[in-house]
C-alpha atoms as a PDB file:
ATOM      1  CA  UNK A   1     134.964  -2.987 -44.485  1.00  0.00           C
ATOM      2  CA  UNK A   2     133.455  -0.102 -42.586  1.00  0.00           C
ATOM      3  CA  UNK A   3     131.971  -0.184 -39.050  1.00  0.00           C
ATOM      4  CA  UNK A   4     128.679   0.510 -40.734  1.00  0.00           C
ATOM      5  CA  UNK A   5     128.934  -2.621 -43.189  1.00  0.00           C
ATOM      6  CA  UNK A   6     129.611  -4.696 -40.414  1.00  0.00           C
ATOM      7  CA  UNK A   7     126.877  -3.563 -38.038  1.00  0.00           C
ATOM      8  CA  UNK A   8     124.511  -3.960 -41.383  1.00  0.00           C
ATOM      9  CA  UNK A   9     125.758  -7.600 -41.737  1.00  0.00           C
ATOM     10  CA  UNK A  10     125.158  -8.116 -38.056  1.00  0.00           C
ATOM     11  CA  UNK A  11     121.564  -6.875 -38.310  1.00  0.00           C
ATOM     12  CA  UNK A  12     121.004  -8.897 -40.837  1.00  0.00           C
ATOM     13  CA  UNK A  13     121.877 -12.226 -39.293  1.00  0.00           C
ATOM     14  CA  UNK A  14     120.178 -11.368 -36.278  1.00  0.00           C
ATOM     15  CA  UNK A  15     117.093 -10.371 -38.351  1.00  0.00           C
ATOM     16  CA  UNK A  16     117.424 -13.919 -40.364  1.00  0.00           C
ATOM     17  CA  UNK A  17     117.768 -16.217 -37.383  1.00  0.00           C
ATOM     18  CA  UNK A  18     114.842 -14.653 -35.578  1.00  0.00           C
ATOM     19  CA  UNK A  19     112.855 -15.393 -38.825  1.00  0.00           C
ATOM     20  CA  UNK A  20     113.993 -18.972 -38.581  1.00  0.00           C
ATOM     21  CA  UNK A  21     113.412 -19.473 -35.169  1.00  0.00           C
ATOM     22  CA  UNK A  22     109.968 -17.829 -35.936  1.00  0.00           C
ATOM     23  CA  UNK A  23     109.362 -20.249 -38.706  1.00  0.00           C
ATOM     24  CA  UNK A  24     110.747 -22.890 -36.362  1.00  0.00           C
ATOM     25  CA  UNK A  25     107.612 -22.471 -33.737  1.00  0.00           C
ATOM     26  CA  UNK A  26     105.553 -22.099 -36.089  1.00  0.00           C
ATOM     27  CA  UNK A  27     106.177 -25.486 -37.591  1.00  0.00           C
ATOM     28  CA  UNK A  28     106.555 -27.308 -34.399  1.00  0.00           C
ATOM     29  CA  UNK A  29     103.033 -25.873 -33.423  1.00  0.00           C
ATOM     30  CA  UNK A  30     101.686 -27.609 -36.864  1.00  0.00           C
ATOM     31  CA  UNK A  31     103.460 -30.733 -36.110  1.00  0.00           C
ATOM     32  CA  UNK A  32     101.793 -31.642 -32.647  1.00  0.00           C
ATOM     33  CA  UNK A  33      98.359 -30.174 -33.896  1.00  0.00           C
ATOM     34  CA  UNK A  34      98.642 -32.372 -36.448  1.00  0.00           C
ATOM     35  CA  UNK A  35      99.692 -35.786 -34.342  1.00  0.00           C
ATOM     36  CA  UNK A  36      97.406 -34.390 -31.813  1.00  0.00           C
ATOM     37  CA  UNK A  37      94.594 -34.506 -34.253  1.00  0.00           C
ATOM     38  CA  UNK A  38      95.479 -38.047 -35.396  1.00  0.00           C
ATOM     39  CA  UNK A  39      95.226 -39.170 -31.743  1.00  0.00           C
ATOM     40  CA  UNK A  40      91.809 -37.810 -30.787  1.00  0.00           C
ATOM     41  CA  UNK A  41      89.507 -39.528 -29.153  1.00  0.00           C
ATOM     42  CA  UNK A  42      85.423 -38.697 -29.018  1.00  0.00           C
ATOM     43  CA  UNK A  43      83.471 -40.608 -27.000  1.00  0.00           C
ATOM     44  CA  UNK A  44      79.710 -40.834 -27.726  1.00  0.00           C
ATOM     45  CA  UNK A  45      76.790 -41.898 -24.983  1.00  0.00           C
ATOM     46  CA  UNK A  46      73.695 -43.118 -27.217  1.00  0.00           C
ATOM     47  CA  UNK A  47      70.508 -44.498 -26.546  1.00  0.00           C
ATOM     48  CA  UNK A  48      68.585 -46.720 -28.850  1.00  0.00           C
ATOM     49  CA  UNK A  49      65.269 -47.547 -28.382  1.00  0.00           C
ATOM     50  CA  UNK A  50      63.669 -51.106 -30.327  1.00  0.00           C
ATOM     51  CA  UNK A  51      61.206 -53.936 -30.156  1.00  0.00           C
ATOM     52  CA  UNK A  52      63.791 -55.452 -28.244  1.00  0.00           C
ATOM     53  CA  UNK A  53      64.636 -52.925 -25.714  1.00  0.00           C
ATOM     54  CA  UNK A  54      66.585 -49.603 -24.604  1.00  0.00           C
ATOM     55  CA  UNK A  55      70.066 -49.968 -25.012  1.00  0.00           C
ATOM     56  CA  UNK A  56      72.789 -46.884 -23.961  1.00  0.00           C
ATOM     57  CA  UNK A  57      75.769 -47.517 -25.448  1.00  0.00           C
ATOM     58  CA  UNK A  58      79.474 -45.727 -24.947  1.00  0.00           C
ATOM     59  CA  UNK A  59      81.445 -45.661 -28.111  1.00  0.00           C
ATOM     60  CA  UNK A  60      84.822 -43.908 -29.597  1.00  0.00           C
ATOM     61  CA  UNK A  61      84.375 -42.474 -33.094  1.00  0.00           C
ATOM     62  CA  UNK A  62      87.017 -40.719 -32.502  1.00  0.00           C
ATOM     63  CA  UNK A  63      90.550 -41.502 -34.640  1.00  0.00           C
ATOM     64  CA  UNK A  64      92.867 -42.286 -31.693  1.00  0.00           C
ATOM     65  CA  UNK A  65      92.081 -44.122 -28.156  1.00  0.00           C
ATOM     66  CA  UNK A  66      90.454 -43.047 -25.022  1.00  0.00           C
ATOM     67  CA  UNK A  67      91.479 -43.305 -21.671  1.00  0.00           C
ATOM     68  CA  UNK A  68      88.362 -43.365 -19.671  1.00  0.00           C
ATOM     69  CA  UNK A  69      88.996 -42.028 -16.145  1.00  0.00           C
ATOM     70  CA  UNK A  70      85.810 -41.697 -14.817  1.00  0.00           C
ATOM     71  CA  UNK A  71      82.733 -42.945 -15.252  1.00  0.00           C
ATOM     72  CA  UNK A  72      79.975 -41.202 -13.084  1.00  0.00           C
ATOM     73  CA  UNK A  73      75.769 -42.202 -13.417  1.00  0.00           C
ATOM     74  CA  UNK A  74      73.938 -39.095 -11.816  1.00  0.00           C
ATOM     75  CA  UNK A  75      70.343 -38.818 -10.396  1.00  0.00           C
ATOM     76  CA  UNK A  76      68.883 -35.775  -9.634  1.00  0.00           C
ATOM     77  CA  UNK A  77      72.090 -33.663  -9.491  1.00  0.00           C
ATOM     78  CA  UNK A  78      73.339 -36.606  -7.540  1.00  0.00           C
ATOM     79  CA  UNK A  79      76.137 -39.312  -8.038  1.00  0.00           C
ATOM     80  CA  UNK A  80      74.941 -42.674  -7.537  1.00  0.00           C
ATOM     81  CA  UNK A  81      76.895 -46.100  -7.189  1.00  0.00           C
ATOM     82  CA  UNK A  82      75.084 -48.082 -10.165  1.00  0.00           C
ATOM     83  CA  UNK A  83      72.392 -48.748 -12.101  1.00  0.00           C
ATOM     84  CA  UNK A  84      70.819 -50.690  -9.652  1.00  0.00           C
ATOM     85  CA  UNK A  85      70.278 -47.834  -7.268  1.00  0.00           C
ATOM     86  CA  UNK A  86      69.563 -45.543 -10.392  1.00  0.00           C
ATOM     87  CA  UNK A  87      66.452 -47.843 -10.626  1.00  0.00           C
ATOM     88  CA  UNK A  88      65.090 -48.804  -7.305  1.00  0.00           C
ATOM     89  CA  UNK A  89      65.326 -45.119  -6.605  1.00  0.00           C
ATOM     90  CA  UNK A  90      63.175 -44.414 -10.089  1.00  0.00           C
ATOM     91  CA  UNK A  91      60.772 -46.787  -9.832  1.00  0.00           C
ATOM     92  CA  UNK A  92      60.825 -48.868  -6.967  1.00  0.00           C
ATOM     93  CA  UNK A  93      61.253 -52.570  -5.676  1.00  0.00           C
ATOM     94  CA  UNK A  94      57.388 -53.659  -7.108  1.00  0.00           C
ATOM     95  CA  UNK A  95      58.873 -52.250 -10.856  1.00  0.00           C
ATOM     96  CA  UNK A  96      62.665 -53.110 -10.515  1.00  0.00           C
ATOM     97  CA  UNK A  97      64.343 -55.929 -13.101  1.00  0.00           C
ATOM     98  CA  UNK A  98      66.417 -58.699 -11.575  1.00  0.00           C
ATOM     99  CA  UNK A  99      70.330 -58.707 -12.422  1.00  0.00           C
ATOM    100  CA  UNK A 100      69.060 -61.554 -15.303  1.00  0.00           C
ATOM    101  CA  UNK A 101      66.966 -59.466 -17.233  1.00  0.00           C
ATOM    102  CA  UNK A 102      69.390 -56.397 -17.397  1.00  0.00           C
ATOM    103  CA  UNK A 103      72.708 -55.978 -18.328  1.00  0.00           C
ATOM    104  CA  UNK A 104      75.045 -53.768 -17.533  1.00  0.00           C
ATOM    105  CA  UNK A 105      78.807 -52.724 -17.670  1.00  0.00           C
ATOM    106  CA  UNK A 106      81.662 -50.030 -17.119  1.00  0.00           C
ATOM    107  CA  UNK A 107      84.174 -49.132 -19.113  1.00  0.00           C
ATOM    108  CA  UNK A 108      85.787 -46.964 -16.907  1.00  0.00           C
ATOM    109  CA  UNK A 109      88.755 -47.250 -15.978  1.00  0.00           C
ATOM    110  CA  UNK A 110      90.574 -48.361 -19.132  1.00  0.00           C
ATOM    111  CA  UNK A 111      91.250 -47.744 -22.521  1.00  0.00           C
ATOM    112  CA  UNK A 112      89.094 -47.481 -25.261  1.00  0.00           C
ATOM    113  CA  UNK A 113      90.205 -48.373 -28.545  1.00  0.00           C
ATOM    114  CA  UNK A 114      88.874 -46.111 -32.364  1.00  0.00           C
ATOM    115  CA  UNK A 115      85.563 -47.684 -32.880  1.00  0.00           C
ATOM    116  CA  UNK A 116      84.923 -49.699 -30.584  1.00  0.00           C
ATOM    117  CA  UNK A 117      81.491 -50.205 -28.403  1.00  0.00           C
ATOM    118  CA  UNK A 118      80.360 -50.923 -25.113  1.00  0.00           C
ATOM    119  CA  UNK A 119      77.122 -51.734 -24.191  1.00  0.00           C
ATOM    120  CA  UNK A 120      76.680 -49.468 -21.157  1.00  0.00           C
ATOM    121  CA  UNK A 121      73.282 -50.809 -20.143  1.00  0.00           C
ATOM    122  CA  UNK A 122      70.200 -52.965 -21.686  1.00  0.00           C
ATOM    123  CA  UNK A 123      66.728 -54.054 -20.839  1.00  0.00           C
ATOM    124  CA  UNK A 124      64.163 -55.565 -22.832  1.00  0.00           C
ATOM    125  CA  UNK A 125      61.037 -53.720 -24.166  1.00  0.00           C
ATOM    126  CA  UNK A 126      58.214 -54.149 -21.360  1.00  0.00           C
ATOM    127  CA  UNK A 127      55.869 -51.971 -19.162  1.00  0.00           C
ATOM    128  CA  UNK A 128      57.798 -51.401 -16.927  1.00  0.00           C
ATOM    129  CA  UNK A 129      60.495 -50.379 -19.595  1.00  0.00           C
ATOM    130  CA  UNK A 130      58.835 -47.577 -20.691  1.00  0.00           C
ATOM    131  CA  UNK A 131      57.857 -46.440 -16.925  1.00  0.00           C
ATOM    132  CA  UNK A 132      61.773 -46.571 -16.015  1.00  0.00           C
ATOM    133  CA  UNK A 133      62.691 -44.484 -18.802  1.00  0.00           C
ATOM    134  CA  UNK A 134      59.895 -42.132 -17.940  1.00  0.00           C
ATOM    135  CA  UNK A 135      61.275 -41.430 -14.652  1.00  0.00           C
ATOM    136  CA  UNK A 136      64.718 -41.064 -15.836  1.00  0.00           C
ATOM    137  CA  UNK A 137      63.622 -38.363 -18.431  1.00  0.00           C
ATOM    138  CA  UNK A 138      65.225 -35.146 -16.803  1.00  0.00           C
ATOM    139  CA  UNK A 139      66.933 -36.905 -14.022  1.00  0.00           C
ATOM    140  CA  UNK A 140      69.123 -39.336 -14.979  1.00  0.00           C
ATOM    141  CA  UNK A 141      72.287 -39.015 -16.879  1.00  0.00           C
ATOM    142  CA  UNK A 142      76.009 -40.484 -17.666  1.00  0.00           C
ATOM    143  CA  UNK A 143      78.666 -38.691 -17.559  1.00  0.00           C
ATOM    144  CA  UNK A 144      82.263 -40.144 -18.860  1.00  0.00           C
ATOM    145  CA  UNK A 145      85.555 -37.967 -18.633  1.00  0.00           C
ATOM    146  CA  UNK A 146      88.474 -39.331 -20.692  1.00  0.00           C
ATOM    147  CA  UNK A 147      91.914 -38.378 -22.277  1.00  0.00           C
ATOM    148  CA  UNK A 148      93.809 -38.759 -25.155  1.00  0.00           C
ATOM    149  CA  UNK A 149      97.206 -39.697 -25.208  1.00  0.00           C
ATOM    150  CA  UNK A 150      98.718 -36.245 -25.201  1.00  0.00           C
ATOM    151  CA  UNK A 151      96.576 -35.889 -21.777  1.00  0.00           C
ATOM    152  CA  UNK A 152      94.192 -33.671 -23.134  1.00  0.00           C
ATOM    153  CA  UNK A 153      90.934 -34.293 -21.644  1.00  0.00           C
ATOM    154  CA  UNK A 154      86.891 -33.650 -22.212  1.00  0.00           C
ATOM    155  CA  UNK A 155      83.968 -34.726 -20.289  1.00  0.00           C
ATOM    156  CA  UNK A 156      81.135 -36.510 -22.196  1.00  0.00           C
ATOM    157  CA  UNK A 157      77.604 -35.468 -21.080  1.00  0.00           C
ATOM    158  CA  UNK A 158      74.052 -36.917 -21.927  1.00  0.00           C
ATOM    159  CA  UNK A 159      72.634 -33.783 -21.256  1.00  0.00           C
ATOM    160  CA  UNK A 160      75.079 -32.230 -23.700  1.00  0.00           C
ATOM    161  CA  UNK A 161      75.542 -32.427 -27.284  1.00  0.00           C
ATOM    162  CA  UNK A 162      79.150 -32.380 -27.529  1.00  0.00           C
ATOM    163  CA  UNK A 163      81.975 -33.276 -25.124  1.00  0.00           C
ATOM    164  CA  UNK A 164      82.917 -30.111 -23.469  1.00  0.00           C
ATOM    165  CA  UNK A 165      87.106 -29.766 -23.281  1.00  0.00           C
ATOM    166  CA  UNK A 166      88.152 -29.855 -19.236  1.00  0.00           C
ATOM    167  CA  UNK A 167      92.082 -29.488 -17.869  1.00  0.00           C
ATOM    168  CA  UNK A 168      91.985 -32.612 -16.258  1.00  0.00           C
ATOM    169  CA  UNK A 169      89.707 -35.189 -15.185  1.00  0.00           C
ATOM    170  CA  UNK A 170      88.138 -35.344 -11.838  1.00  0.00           C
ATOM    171  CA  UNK A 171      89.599 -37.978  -9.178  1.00  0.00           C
ATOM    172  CA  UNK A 172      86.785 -40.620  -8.740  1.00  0.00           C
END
């Protein structure tokens, strides 16, 4: 065989294993999309208004689980400690609820399993109901950053539509 035959064969090889290395990265990039996708949490803050109350619930309808790192309730561009404080500083001691009519929890920190629910925070339907939601129109919101197993993270808004995608959560 000549020199030229050889250095053909050579290129050849080269020019076949860089095409299966290409194809190689390629398909590794589809795999973890893929189990990525069948991991990903979405977590939902809803309110639901009824003859028996207001209700704000936190739920994953995403397909895999969420690890809630933070949970943060805001008033006026402010983080507060609870809902307590979120409603003497709304509407006062004179219109406040005692801890029996009210309930309220936290799901943070903690996992959160594919469809499952937690009630966030519930009072019945009264006056004063309706004047506590009134004054948190505009100022008062949850916000809920979580990660999926693969520690990619987003931040879940009630002033936003959709979670927005972050690099990391923020240390509470």
């Amino acid at each position: 065989m000549s020199d030229k035959s050889n250095n053909l064969i050579s290129y050849i090889a080269v020019g076949l294993s860089v095409f299966a290395l290409v194809i190689s990265i390629v398909e590794v990039t589809f795999t973890r999309d893929e189990l990525r996708s069948q991991a990903w949490p979405y977590i939902e803050i809803e309110n639901a208004y009824s003859a028996d109350g207001f209700t704000m619930t936190v739920s994953n309808k995403g397909v895999g689980p969420a690890k809630v790192r933070s949970l943060t309730l805001i008033l006026d561009n402010k983080p507060i400690q609870n809902f307590d404080e979120a409603i003497l500083k709304t509407v006062g001691t004179e219109n406040a609820f005692s801890f029996d009519v009210y309930k309220s929890s936290n799901p943070s920190p903690g996992v959160m399993s594919s469809n499952e629910s937690i009630t966030l925070f519930r009072v019945p339907w009264e006056s004063r109901t309706e004047l506590l939601l009134e004054k948190w129109r505009d100022r008062f919101r949850v916000q809920i950053c979580y990660c999926s197993i693969f520690e990619d993270c987003w931040l879940s808004d009630t002033s936003e539509v959709e979670p927005k995608e972050v690099s990391a959560c923020p240390a509470v």
